[in-house]
C-alpha atoms as a PDB file:
ATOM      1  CA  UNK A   1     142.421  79.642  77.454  1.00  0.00           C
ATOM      2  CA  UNK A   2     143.684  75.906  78.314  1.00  0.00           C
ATOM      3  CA  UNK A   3     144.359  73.962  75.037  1.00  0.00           C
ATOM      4  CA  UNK A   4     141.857  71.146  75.400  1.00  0.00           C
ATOM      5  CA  UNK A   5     139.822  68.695  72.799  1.00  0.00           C
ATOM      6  CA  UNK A   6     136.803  70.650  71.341  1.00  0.00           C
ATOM      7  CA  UNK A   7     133.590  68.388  72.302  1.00  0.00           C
ATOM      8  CA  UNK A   8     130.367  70.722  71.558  1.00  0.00           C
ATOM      9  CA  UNK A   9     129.644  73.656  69.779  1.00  0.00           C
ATOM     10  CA  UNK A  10     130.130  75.416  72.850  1.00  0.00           C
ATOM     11  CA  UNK A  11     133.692  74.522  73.272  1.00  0.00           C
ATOM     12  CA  UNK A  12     134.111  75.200  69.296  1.00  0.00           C
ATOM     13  CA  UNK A  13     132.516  78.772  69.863  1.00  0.00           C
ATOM     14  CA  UNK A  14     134.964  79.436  72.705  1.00  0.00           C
ATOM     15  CA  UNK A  15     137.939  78.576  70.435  1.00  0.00           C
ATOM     16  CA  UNK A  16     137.049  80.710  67.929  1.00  0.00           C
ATOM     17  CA  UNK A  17     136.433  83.610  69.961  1.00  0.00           C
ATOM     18  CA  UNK A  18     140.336  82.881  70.923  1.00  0.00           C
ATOM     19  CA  UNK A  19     141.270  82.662  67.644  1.00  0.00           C
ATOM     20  CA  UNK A  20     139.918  85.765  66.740  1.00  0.00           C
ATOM     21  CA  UNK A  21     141.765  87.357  69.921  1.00  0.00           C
ATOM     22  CA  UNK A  22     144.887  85.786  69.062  1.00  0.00           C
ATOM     23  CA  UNK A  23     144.562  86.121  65.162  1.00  0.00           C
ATOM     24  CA  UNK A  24     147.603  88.908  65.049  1.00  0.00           C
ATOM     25  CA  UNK A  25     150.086  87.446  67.359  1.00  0.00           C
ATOM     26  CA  UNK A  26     153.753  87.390  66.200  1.00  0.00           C
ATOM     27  CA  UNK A  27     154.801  84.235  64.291  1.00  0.00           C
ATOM     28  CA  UNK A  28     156.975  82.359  66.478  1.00  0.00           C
ATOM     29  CA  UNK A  29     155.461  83.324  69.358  1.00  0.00           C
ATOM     30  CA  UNK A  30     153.794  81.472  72.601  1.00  0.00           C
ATOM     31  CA  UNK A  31     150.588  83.173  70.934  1.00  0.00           C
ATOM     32  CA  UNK A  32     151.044  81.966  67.682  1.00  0.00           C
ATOM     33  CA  UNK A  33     151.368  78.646  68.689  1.00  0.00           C
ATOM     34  CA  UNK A  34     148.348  78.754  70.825  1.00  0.00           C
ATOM     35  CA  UNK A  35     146.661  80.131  67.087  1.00  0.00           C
ATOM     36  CA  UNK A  36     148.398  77.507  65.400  1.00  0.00           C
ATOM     37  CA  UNK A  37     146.842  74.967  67.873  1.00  0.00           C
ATOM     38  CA  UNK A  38     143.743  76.302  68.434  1.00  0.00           C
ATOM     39  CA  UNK A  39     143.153  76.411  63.813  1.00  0.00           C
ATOM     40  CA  UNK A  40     144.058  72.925  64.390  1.00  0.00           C
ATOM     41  CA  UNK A  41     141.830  71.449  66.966  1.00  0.00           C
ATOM     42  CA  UNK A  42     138.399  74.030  65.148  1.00  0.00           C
ATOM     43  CA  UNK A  43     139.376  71.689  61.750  1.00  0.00           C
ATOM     44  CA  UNK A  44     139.201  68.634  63.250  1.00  0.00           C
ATOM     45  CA  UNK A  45     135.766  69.610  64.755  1.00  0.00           C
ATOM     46  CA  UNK A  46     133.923  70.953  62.181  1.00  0.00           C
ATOM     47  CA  UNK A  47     135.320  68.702  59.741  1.00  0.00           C
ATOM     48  CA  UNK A  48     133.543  65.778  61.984  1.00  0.00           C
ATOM     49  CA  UNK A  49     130.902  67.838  62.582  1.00  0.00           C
ATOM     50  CA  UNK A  50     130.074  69.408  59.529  1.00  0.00           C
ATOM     51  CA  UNK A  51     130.168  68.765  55.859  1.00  0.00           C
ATOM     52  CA  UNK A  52     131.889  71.828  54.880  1.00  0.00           C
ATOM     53  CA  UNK A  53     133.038  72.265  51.322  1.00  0.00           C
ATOM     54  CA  UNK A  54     135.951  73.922  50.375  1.00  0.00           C
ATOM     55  CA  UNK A  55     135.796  77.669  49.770  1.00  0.00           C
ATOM     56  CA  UNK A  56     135.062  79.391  46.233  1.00  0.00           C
ATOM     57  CA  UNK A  57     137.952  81.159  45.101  1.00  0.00           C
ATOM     58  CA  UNK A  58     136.905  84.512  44.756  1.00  0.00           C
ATOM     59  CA  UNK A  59     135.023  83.920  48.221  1.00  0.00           C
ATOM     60  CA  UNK A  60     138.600  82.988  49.741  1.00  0.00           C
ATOM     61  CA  UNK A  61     139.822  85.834  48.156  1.00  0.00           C
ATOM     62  CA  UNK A  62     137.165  88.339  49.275  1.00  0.00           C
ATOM     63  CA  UNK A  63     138.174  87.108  52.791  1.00  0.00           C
ATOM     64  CA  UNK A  64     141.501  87.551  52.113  1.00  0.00           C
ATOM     65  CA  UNK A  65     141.280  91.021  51.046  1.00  0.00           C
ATOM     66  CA  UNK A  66     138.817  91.796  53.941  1.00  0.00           C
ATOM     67  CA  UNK A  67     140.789  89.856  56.767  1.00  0.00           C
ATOM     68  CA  UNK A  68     143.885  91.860  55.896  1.00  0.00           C
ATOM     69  CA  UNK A  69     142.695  95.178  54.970  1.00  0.00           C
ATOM     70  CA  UNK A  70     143.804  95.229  51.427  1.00  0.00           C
ATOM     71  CA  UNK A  71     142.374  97.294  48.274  1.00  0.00           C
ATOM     72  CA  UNK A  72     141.541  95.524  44.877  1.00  0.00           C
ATOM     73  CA  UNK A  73     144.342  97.619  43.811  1.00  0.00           C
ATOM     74  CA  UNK A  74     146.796  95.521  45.718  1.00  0.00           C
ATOM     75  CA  UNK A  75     146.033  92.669  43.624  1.00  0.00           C
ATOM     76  CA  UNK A  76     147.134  94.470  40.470  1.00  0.00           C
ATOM     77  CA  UNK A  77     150.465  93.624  40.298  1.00  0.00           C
ATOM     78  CA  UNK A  78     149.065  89.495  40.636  1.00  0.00           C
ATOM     79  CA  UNK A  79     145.849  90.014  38.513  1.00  0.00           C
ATOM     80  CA  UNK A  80     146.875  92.611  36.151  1.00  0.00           C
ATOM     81  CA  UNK A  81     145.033  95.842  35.341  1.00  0.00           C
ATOM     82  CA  UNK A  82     142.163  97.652  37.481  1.00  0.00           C
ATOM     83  CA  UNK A  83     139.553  96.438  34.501  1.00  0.00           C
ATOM     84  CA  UNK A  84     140.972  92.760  35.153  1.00  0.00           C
ATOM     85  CA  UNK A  85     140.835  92.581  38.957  1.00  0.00           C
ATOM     86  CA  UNK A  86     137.133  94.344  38.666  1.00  0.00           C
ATOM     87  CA  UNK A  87     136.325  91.158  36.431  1.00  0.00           C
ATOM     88  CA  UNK A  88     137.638  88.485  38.724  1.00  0.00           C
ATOM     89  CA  UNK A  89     135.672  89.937  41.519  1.00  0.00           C
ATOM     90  CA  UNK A  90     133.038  90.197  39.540  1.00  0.00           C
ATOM     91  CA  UNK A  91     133.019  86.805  38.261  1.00  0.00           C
ATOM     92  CA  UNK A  92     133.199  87.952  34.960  1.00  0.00           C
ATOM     93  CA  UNK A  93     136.162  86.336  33.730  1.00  0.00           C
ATOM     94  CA  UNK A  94     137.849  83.136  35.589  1.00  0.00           C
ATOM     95  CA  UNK A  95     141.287  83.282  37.006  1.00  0.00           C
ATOM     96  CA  UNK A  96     143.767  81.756  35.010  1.00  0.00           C
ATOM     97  CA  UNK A  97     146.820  79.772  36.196  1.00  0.00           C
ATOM     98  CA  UNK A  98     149.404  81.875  36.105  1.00  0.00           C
ATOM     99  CA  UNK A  99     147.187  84.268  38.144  1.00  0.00           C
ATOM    100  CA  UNK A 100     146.312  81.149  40.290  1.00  0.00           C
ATOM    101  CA  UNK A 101     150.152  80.924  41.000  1.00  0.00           C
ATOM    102  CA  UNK A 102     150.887  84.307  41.902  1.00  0.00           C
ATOM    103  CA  UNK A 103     147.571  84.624  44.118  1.00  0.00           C
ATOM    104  CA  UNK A 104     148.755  81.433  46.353  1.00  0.00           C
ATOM    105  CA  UNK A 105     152.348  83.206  46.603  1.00  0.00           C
ATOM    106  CA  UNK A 106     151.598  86.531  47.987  1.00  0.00           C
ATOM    107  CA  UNK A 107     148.264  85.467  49.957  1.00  0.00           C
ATOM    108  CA  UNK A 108     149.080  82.046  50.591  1.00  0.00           C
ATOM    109  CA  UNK A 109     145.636  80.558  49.942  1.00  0.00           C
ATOM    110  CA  UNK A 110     146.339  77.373  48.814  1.00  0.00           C
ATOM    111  CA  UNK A 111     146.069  76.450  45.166  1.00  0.00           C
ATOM    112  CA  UNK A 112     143.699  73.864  45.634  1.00  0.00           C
ATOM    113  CA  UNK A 113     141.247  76.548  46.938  1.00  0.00           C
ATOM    114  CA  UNK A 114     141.866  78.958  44.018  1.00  0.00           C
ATOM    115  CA  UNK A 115     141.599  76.203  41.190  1.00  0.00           C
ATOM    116  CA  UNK A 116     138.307  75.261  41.862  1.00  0.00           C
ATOM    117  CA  UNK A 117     135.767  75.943  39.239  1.00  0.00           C
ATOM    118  CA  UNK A 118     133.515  78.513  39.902  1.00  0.00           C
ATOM    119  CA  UNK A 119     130.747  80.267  38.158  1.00  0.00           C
ATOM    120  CA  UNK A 120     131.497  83.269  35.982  1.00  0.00           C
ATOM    121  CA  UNK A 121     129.682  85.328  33.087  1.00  0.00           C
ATOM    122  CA  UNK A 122     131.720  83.291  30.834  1.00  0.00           C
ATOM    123  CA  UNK A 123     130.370  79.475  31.330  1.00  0.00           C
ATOM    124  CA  UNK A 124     126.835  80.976  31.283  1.00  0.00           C
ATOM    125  CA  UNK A 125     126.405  79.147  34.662  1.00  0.00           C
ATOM    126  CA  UNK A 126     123.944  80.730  37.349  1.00  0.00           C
ATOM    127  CA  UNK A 127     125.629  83.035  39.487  1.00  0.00           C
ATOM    128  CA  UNK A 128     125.487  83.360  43.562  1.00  0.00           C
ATOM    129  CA  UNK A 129     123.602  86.493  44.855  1.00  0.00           C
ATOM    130  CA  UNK A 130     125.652  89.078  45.821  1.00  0.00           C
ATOM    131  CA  UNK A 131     126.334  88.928  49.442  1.00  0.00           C
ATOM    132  CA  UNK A 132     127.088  91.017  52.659  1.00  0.00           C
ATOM    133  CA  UNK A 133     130.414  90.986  53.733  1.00  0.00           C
ATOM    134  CA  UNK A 134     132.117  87.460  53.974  1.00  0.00           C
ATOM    135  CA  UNK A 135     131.674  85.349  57.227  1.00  0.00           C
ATOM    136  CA  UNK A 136     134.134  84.725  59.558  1.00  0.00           C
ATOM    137  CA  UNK A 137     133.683  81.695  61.232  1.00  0.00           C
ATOM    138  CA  UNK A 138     133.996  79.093  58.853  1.00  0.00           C
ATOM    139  CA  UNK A 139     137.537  76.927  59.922  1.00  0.00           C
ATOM    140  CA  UNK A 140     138.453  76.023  56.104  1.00  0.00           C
ATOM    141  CA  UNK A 141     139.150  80.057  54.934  1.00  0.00           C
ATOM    142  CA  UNK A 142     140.615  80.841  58.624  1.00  0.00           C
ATOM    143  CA  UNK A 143     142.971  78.304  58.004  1.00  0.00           C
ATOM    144  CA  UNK A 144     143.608  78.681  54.586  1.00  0.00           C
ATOM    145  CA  UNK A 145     144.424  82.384  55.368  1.00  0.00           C
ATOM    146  CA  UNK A 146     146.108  82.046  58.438  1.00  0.00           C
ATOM    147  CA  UNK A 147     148.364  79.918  55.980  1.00  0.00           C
ATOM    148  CA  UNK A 148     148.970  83.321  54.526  1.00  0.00           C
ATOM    149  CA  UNK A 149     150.977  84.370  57.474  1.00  0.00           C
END
């Protein structure tokens, strides 16, 4: 692909599809650069284009697990039991900030994405439906996990 300013939605799909081609290059590569680049130029877009909030945590971190092909057991040692991961997911119970820290560590998904507040059993609030798996496509979670890398 030739690195060039995204103008439509057509020239936004075609980056993405890159992305998602390039997505596992090795850091430091020609590649990853092109990634790097390519994360850059979708931002600016849709962020001019569309009024995109920022992620809900356990959204992000849905993505996270999916993108990467971890288990909910892999965020044990971060969350702390089996029982307490189920409840994050689950919206349950909210993360605190010492979870908050450790999360942004090891998956790099930026603090300010995991502190939002966000619905759980606790506040009462009205949760979101369950959903199907997480979309890929929205430039605010690629980059916040591509941070990850």
């Amino acid at each position: 692909m030739v690195l060039k300013p995204i103008r439509n939605d057509e020239d936004n799909h075609a980056a993405l599809q890159e992305i998602e081609q390039l997505w596992d290059a090795e850091p430091g590569t020609p590649e990853s650069d092109t990634l790097d680049i390519l994360v850059t130029l979708v931002e600016a877009y849709e962020k001019n284009r569309y009024d995109l909030p920022s992620p809900d945590p356990i959204a992000a971190l849905e993505y996270f697990l999916e993108s990467r092909g971890w288990t909910r057991k892999q965020l044990e040692p971060y969350l702390g039991s089996r029982g307490r991961v189920s409840e994050i997911l689950g919206r349950k119970r909210p993360l605190t900030l010492p979870m908050i820290r450790r999360l942004e560590q090891v998956t790099g998904i930026p603090g300010s994405v995991l502190i939002r507040p966000y619905p759980t059993e606790q506040d009462n609030l009205e949760l979101p439906a369950r959903k199907t798996p997480v979309a890929r496509s929205t430039s605010k979670m690629v980059a916040a996990v591509h941070q990850a890398r």
